[in-house]
C-alpha atoms as a PDB file:
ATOM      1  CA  UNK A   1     -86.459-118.677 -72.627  1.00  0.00           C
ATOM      2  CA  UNK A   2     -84.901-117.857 -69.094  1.00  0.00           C
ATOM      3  CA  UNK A   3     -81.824-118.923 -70.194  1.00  0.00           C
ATOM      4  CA  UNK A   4     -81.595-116.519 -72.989  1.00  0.00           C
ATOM      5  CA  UNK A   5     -83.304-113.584 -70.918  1.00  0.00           C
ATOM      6  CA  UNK A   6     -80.873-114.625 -67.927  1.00  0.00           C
ATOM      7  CA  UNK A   7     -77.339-112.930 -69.270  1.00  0.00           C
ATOM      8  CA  UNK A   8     -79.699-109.770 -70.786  1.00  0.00           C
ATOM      9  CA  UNK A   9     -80.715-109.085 -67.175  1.00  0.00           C
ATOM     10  CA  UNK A  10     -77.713-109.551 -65.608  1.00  0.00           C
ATOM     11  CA  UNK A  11     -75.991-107.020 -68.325  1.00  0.00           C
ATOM     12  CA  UNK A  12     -78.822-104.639 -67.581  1.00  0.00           C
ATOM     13  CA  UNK A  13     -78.056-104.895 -63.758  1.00  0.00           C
ATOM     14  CA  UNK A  14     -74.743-104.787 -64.332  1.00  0.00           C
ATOM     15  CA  UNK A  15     -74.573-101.659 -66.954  1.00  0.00           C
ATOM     16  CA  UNK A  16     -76.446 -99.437 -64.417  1.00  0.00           C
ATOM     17  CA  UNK A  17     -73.567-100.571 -61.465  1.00  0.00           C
ATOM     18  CA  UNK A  18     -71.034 -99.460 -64.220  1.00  0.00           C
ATOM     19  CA  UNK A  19     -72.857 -96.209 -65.094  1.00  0.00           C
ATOM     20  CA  UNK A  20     -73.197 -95.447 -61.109  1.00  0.00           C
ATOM     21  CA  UNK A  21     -69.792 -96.138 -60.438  1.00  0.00           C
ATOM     22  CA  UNK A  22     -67.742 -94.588 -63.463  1.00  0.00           C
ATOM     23  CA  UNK A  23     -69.609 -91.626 -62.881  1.00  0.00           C
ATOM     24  CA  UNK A  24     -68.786 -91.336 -59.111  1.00  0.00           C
ATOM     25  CA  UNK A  25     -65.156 -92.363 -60.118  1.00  0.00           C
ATOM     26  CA  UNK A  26     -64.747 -89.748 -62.732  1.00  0.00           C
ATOM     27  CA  UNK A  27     -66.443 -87.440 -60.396  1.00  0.00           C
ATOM     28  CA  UNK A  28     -64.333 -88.138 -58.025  1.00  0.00           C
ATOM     29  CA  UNK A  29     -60.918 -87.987 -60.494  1.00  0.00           C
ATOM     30  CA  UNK A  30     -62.684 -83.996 -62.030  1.00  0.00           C
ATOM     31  CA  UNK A  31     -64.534 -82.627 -59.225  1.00  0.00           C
ATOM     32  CA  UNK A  32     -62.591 -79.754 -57.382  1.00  0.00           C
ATOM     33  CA  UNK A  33     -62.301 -79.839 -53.204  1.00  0.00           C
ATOM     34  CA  UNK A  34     -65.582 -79.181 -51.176  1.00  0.00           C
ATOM     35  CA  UNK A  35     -64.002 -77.057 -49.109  1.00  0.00           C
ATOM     36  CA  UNK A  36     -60.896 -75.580 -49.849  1.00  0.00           C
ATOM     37  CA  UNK A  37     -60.974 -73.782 -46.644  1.00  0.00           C
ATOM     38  CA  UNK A  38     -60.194 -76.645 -43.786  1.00  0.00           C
ATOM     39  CA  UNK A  39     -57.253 -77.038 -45.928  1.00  0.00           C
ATOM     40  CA  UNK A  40     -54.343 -74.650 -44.953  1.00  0.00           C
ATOM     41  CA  UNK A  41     -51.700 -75.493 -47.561  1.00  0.00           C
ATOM     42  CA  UNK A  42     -52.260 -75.771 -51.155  1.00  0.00           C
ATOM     43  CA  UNK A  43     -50.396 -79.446 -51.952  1.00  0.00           C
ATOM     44  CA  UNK A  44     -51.026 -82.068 -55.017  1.00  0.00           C
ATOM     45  CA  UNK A  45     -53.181 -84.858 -54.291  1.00  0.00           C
ATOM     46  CA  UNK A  46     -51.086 -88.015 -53.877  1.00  0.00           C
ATOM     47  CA  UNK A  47     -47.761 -86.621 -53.745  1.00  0.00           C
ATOM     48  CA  UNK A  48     -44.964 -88.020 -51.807  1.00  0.00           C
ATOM     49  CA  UNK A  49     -44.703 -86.588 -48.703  1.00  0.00           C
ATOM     50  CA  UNK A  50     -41.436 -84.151 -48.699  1.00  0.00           C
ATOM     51  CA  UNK A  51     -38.129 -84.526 -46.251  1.00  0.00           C
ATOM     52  CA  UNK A  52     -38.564 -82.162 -43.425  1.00  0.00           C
ATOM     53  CA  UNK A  53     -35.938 -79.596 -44.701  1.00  0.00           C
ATOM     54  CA  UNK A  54     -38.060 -79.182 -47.816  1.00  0.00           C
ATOM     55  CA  UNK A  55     -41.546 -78.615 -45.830  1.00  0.00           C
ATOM     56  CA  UNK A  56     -42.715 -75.358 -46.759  1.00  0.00           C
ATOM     57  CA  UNK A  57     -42.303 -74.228 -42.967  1.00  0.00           C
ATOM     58  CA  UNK A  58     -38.768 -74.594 -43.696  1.00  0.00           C
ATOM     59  CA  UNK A  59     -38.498 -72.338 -46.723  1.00  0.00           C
ATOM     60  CA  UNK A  60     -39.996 -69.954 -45.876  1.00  0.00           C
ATOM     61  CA  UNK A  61     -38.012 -69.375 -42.828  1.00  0.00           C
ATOM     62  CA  UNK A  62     -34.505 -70.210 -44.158  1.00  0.00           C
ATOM     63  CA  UNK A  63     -33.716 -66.616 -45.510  1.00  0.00           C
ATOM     64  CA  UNK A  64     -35.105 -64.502 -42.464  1.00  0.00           C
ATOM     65  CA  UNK A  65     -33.382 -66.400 -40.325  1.00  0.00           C
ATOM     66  CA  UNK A  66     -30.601 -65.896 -41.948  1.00  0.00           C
ATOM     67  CA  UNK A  67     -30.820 -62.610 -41.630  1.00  0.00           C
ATOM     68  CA  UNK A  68     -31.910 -62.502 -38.434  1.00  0.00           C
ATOM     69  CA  UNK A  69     -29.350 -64.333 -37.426  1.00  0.00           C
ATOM     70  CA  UNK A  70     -26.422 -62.602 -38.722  1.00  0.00           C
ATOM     71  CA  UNK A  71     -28.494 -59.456 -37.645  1.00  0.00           C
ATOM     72  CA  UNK A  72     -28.159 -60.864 -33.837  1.00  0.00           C
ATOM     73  CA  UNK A  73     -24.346 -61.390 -34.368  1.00  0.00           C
ATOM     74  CA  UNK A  74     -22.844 -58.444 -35.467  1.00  0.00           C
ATOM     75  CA  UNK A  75     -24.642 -56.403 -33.104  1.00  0.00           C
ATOM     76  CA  UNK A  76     -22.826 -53.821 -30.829  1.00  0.00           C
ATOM     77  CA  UNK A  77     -19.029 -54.447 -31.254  1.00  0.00           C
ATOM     78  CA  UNK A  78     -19.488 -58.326 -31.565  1.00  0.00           C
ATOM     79  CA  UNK A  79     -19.237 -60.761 -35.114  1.00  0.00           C
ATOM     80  CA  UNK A  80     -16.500 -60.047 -37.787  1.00  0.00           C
ATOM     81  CA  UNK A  81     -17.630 -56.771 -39.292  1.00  0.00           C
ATOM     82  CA  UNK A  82     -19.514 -55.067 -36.347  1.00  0.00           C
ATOM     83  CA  UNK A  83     -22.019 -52.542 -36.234  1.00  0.00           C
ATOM     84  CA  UNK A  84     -19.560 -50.620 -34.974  1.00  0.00           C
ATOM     85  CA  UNK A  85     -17.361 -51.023 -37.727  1.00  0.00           C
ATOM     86  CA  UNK A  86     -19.664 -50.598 -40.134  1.00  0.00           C
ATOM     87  CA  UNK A  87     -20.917 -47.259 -38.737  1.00  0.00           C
ATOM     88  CA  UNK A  88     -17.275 -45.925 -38.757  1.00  0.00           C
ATOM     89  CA  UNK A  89     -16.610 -47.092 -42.390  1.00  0.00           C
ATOM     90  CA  UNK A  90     -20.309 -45.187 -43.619  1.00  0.00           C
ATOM     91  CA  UNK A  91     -18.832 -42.046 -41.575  1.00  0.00           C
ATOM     92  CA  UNK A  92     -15.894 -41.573 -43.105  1.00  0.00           C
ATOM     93  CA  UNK A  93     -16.480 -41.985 -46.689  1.00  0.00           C
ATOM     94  CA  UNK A  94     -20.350 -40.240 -46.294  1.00  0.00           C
ATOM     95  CA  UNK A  95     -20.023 -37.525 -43.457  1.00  0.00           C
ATOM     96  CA  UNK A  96     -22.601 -35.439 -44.115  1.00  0.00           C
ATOM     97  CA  UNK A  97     -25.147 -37.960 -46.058  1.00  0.00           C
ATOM     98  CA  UNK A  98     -28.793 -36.721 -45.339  1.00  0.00           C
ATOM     99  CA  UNK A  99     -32.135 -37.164 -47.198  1.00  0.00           C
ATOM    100  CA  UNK A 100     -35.833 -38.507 -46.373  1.00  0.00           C
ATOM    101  CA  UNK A 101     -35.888 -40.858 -49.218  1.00  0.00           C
ATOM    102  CA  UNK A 102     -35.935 -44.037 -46.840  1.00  0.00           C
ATOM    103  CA  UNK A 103     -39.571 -42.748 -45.249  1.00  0.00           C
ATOM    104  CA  UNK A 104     -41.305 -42.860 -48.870  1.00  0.00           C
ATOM    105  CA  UNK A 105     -39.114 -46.084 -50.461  1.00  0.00           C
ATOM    106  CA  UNK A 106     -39.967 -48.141 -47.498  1.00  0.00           C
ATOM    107  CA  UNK A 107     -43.989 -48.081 -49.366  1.00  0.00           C
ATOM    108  CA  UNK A 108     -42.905 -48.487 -53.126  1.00  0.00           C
ATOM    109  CA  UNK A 109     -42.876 -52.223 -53.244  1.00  0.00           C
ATOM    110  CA  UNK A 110     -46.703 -51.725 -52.510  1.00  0.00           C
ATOM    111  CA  UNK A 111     -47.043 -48.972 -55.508  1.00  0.00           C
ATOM    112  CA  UNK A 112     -44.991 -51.611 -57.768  1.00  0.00           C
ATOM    113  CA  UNK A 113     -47.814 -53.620 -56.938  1.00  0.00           C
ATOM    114  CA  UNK A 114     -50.514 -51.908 -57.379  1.00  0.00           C
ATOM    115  CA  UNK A 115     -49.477 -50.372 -60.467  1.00  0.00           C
ATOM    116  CA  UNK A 116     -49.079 -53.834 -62.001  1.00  0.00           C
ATOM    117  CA  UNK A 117     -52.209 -55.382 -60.937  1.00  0.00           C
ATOM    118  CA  UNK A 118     -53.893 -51.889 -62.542  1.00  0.00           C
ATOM    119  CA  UNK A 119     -52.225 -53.100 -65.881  1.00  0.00           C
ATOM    120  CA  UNK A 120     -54.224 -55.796 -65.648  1.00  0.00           C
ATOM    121  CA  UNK A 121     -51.675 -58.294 -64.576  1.00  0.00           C
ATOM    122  CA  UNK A 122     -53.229 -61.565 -62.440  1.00  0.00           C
ATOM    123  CA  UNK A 123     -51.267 -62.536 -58.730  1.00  0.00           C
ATOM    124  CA  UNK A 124     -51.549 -65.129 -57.102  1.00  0.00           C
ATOM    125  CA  UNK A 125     -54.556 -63.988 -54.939  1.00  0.00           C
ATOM    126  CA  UNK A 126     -58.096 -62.109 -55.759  1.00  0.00           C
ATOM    127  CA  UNK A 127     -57.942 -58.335 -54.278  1.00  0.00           C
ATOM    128  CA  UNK A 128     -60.194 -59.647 -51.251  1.00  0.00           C
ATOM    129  CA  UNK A 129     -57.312 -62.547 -50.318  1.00  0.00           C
ATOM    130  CA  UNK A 130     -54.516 -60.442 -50.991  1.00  0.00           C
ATOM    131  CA  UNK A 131     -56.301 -57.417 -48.569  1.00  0.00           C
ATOM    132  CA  UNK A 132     -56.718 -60.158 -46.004  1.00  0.00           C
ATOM    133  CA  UNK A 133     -53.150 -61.229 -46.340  1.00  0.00           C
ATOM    134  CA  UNK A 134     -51.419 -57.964 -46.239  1.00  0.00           C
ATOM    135  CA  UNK A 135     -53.560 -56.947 -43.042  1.00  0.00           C
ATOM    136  CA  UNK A 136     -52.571 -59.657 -41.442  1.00  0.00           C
ATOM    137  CA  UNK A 137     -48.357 -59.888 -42.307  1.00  0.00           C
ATOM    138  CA  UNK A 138     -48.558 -55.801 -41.313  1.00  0.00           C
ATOM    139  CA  UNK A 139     -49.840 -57.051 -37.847  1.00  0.00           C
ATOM    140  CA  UNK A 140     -47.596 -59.638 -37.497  1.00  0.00           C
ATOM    141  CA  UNK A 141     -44.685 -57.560 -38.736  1.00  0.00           C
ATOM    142  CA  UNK A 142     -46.018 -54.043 -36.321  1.00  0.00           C
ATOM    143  CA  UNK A 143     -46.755 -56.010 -33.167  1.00  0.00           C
ATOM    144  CA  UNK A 144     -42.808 -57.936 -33.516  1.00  0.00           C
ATOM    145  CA  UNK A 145     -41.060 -54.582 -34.236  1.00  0.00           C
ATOM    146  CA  UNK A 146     -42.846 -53.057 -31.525  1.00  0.00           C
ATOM    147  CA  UNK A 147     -42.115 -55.587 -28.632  1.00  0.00           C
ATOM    148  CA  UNK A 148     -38.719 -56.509 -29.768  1.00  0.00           C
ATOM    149  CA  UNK A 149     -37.658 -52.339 -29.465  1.00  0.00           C
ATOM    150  CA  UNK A 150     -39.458 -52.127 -26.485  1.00  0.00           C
ATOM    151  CA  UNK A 151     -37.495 -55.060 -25.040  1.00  0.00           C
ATOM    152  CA  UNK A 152     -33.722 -54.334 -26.232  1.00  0.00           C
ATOM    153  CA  UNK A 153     -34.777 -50.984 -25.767  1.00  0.00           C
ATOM    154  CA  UNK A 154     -31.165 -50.071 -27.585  1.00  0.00           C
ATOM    155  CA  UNK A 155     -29.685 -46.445 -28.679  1.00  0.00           C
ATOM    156  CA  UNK A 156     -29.604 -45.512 -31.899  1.00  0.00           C
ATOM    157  CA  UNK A 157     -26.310 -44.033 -33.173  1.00  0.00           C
ATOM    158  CA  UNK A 158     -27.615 -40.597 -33.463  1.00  0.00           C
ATOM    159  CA  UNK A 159     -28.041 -40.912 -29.573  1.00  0.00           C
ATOM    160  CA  UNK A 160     -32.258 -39.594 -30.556  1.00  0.00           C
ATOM    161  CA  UNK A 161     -34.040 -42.781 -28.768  1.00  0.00           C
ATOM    162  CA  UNK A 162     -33.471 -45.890 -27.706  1.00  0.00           C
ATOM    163  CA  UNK A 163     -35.987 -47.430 -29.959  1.00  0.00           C
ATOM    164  CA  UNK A 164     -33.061 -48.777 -32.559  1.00  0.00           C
ATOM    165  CA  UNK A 165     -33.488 -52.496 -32.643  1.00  0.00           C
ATOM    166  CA  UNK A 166     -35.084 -54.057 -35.359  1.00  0.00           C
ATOM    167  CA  UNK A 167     -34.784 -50.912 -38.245  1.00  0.00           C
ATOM    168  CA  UNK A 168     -39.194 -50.508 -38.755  1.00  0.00           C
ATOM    169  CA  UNK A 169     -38.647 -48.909 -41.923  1.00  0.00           C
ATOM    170  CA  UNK A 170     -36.150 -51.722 -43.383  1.00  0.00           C
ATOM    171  CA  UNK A 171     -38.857 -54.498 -41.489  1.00  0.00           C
ATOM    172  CA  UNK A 172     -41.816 -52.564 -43.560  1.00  0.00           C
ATOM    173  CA  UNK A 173     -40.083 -52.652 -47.088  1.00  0.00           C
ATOM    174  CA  UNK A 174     -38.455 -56.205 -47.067  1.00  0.00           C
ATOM    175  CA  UNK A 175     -42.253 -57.229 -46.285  1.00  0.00           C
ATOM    176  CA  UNK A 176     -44.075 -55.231 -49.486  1.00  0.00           C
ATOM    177  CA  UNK A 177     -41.418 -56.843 -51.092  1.00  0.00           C
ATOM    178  CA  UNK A 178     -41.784 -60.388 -50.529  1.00  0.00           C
ATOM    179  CA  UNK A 179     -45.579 -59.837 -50.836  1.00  0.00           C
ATOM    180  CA  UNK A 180     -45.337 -58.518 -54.463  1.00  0.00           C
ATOM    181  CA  UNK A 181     -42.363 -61.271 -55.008  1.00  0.00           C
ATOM    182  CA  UNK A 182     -44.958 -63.821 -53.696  1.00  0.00           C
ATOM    183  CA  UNK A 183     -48.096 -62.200 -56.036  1.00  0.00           C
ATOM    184  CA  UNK A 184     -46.075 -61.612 -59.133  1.00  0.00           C
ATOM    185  CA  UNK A 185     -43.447 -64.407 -59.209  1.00  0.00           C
ATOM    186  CA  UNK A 186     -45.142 -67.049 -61.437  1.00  0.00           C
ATOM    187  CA  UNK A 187     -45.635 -63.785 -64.757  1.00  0.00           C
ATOM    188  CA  UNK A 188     -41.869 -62.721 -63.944  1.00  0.00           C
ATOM    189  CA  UNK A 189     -38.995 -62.731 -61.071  1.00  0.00           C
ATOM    190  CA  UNK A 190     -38.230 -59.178 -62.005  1.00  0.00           C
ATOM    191  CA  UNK A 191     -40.867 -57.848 -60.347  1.00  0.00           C
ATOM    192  CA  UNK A 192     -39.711 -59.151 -56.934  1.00  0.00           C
ATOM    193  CA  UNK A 193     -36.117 -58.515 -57.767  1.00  0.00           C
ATOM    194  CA  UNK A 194     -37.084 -54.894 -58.160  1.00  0.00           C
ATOM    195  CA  UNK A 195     -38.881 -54.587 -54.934  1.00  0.00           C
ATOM    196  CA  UNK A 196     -36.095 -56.057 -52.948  1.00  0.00           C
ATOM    197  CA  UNK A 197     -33.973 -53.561 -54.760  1.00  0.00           C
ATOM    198  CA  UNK A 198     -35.961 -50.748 -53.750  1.00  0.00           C
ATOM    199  CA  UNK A 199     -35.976 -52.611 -49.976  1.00  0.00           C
ATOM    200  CA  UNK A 200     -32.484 -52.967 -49.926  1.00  0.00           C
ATOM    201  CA  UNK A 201     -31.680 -48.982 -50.813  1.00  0.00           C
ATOM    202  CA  UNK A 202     -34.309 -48.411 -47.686  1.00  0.00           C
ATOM    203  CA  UNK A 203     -32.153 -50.049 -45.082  1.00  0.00           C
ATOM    204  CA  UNK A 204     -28.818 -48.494 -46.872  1.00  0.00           C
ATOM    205  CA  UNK A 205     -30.723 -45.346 -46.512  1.00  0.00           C
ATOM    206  CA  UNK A 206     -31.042 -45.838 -42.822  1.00  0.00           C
ATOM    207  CA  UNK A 207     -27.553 -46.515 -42.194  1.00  0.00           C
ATOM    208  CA  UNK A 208     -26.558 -43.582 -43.947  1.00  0.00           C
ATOM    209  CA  UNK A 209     -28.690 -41.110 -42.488  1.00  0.00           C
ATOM    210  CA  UNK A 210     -27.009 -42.736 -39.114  1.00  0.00           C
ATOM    211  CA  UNK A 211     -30.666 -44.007 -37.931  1.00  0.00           C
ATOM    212  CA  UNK A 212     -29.860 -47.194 -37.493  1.00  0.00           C
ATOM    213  CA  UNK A 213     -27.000 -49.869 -36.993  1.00  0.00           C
ATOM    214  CA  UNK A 214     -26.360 -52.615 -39.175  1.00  0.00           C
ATOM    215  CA  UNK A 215     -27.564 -55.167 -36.865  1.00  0.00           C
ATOM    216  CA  UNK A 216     -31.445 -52.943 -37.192  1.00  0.00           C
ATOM    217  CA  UNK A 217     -30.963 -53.320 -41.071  1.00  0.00           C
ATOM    218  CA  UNK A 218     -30.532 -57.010 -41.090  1.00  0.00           C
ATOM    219  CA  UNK A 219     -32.599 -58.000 -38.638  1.00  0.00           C
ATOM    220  CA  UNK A 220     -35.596 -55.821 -39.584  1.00  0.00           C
ATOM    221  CA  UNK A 221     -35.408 -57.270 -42.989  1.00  0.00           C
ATOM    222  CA  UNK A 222     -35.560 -60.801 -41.468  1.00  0.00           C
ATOM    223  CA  UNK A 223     -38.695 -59.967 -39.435  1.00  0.00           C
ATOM    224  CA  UNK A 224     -40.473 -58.265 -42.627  1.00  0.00           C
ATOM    225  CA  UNK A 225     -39.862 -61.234 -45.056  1.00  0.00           C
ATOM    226  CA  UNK A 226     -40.519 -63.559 -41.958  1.00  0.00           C
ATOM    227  CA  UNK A 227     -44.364 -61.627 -41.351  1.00  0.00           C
ATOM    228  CA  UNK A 228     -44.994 -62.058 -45.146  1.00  0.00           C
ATOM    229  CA  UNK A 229     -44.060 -65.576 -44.774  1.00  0.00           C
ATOM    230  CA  UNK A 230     -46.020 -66.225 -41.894  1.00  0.00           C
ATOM    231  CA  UNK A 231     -49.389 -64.565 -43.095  1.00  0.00           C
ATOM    232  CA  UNK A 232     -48.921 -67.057 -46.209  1.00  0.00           C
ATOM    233  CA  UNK A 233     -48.606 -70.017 -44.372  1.00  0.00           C
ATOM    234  CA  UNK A 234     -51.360 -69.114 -42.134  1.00  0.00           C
ATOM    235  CA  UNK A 235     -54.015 -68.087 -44.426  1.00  0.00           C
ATOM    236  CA  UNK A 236     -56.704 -70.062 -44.880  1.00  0.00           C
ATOM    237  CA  UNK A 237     -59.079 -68.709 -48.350  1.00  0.00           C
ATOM    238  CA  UNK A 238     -61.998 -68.828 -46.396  1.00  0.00           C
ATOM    239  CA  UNK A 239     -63.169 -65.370 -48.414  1.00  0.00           C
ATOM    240  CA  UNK A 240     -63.279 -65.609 -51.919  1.00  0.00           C
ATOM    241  CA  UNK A 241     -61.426 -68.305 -54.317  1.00  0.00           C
ATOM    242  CA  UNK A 242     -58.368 -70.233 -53.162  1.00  0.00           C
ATOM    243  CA  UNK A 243     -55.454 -69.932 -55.981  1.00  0.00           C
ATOM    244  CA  UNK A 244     -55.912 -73.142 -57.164  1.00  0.00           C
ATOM    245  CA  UNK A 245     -59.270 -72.395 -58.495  1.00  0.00           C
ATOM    246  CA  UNK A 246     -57.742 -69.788 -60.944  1.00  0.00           C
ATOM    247  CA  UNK A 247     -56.951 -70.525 -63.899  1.00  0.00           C
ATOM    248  CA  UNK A 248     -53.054 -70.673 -64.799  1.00  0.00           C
ATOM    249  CA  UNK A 249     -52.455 -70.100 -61.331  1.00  0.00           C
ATOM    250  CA  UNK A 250     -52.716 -73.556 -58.957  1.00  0.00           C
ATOM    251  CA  UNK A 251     -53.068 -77.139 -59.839  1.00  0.00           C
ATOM    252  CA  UNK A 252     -56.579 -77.300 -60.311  1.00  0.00           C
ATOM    253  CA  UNK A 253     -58.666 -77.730 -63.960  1.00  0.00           C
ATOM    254  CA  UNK A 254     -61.341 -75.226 -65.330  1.00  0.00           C
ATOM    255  CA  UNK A 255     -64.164 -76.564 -65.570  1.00  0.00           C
ATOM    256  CA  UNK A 256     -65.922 -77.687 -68.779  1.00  0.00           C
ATOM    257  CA  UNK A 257     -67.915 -75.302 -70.930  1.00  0.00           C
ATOM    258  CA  UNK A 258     -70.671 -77.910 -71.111  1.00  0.00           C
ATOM    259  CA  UNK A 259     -71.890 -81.159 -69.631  1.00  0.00           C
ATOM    260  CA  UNK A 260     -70.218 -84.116 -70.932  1.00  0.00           C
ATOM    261  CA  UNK A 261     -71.236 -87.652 -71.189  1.00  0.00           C
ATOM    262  CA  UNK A 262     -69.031 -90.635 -71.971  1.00  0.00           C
ATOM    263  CA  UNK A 263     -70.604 -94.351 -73.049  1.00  0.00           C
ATOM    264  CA  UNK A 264     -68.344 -97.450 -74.107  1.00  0.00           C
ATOM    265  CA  UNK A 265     -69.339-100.819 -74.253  1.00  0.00           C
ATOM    266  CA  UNK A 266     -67.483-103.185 -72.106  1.00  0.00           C
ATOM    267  CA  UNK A 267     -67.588-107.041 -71.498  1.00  0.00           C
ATOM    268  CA  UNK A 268     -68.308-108.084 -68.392  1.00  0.00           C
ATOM    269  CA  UNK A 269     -67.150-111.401 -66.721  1.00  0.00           C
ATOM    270  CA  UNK A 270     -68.926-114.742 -68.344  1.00  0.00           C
ATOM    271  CA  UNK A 271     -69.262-113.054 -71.849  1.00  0.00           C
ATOM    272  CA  UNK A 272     -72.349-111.210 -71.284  1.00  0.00           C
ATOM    273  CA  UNK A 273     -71.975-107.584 -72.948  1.00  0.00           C
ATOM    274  CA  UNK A 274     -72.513-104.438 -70.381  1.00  0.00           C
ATOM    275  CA  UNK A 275     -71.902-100.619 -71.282  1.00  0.00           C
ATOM    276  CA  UNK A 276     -69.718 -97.702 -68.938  1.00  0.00           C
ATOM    277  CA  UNK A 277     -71.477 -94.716 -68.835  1.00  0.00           C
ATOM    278  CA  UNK A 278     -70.134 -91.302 -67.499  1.00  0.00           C
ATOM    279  CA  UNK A 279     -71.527 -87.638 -66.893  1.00  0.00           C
ATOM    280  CA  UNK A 280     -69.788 -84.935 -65.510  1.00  0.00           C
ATOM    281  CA  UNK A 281     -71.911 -81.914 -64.768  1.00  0.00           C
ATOM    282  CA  UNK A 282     -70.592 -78.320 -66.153  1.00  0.00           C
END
């Protein structure tokens, strides 16, 4: 008798080991983060880690610097097509250019925005997020504009102040533009091509209303896309859902309408029969 009870037992035993731990290994394979908030970057689990010039630190700061950068050389009467020069060219052929459109364009990246999420259209972040992340890329972008004028403390070429370098205005549309790019860029890239249309014709603006130099243009547009970039990379989703708990936005699943079980026999080692039993909670 115990040697026909004997293999029963042990398939009992082992059927409840199996049921423990396929459902902590299925938990573990379906069950989202803990705490999506210690984590900074949103990444898949398990992937290879990236070369150093594809980090996302990297990407994002390619393009201001860039700009920034070419900004830097051409200012003055330095780099192959000056300020300077570029100020004499936009005299000649526009001598008497004057309008106020720059001080109103320099917002309507934001009112592209807001119009579309109205509509009903999803970005990348809730409203609370997205608040959080535009107050902080405005501070970042204010506070650099701010010291960096202060500190050059360079004429303008109207000869009103000598509060000229970075252009403000260009700095504040290039960043509502890469903020709605950023939102809206996974429903359609038009939406951040036309705010950086709308960005663009702001530092133009400036130039042609003889506000600012070209060196201003290009470098405030390198210090607005570099504040949105920043306030990206920085932000942690510690108020209300990180993307990759919505749906169609990150990498992460729904999660099921119901509770679902999962039972399949199994054989376990010396022939005696055992069972794999899984639950995972709604």
């Amino acid at each position: 008798m115990a040697s026909f009870t004997h293999p029963w037992r042990t398939a009992l035993l082992a059927t409840g080991l199996l049921a423990g731990a396929g459902s902590a290994a299925h938990a573990q394979q379906t069950a989202p983060p803990a705490d999506t908030a210690t984590h900074k970057y949103q990444t898949i689990p398990d992937a290879p880690r990236a070369p150093w010039y594809r980090s996302k630190v990297v990407r994002a700061s390619v393009v201001p610097a860039a700009l920034i950068g070419y900004g830097i050389s051409v200012v003055d009467n330095h780099g192959f097509y000056s300020s300077y020069d570029a100020r004499r060219d936009i005299q000649r052929n526009f001598p008497n250019f004057n309008n106020h459109l720059d001080d109103y364009l320099q917002w309507a990246p934001y009112l592209e925005l807001g119009a579309v999420l109205a509509f009903g259209v999803e970005g990348r972040n809730d409203r609370k997020n997205l608040a959080l992340i535009l107050a902080k890329s405005e501070a970042l972008m204010l506070g650099s504009v701010y010291i960096i004028k202060v500190s050059t403390n360079h004429l303008r070429p109207d000869g009103s102040d000598f509060r000229s370098f970075p252009s403000g205005h260009t700095a504040q549309a290039f960043l509502a533009a890469s903020i709605v790019h950023t939102e809206l860029r996974d429903k359609s890239q038009w939406y951040g091509v036309g705010a950086y249309a709308l960005a663009t014709s702001v530092g133009a603006f400036r130039m042609l209303n003889n506000k600012h130099w070209e060196a201003d243009v290009f470098t405030g547009a390198g210090v607005g896309i570099l504040s949105a970039h920043l306030a990206y990379l920085s932000h942690r989703h510690r108020w209300g859902r990180h993307p990759a708990d919505r749906p169609g936005v990150g990498m992460h699943l729904p999660p099921p309408a119901k509770s679902e079980w999962q039972f399949s026999p199994t054989m376990l080692p010396g022939g005696a029969l055992g069972a794999y039993v899984s639950w995972r909670a709604k």
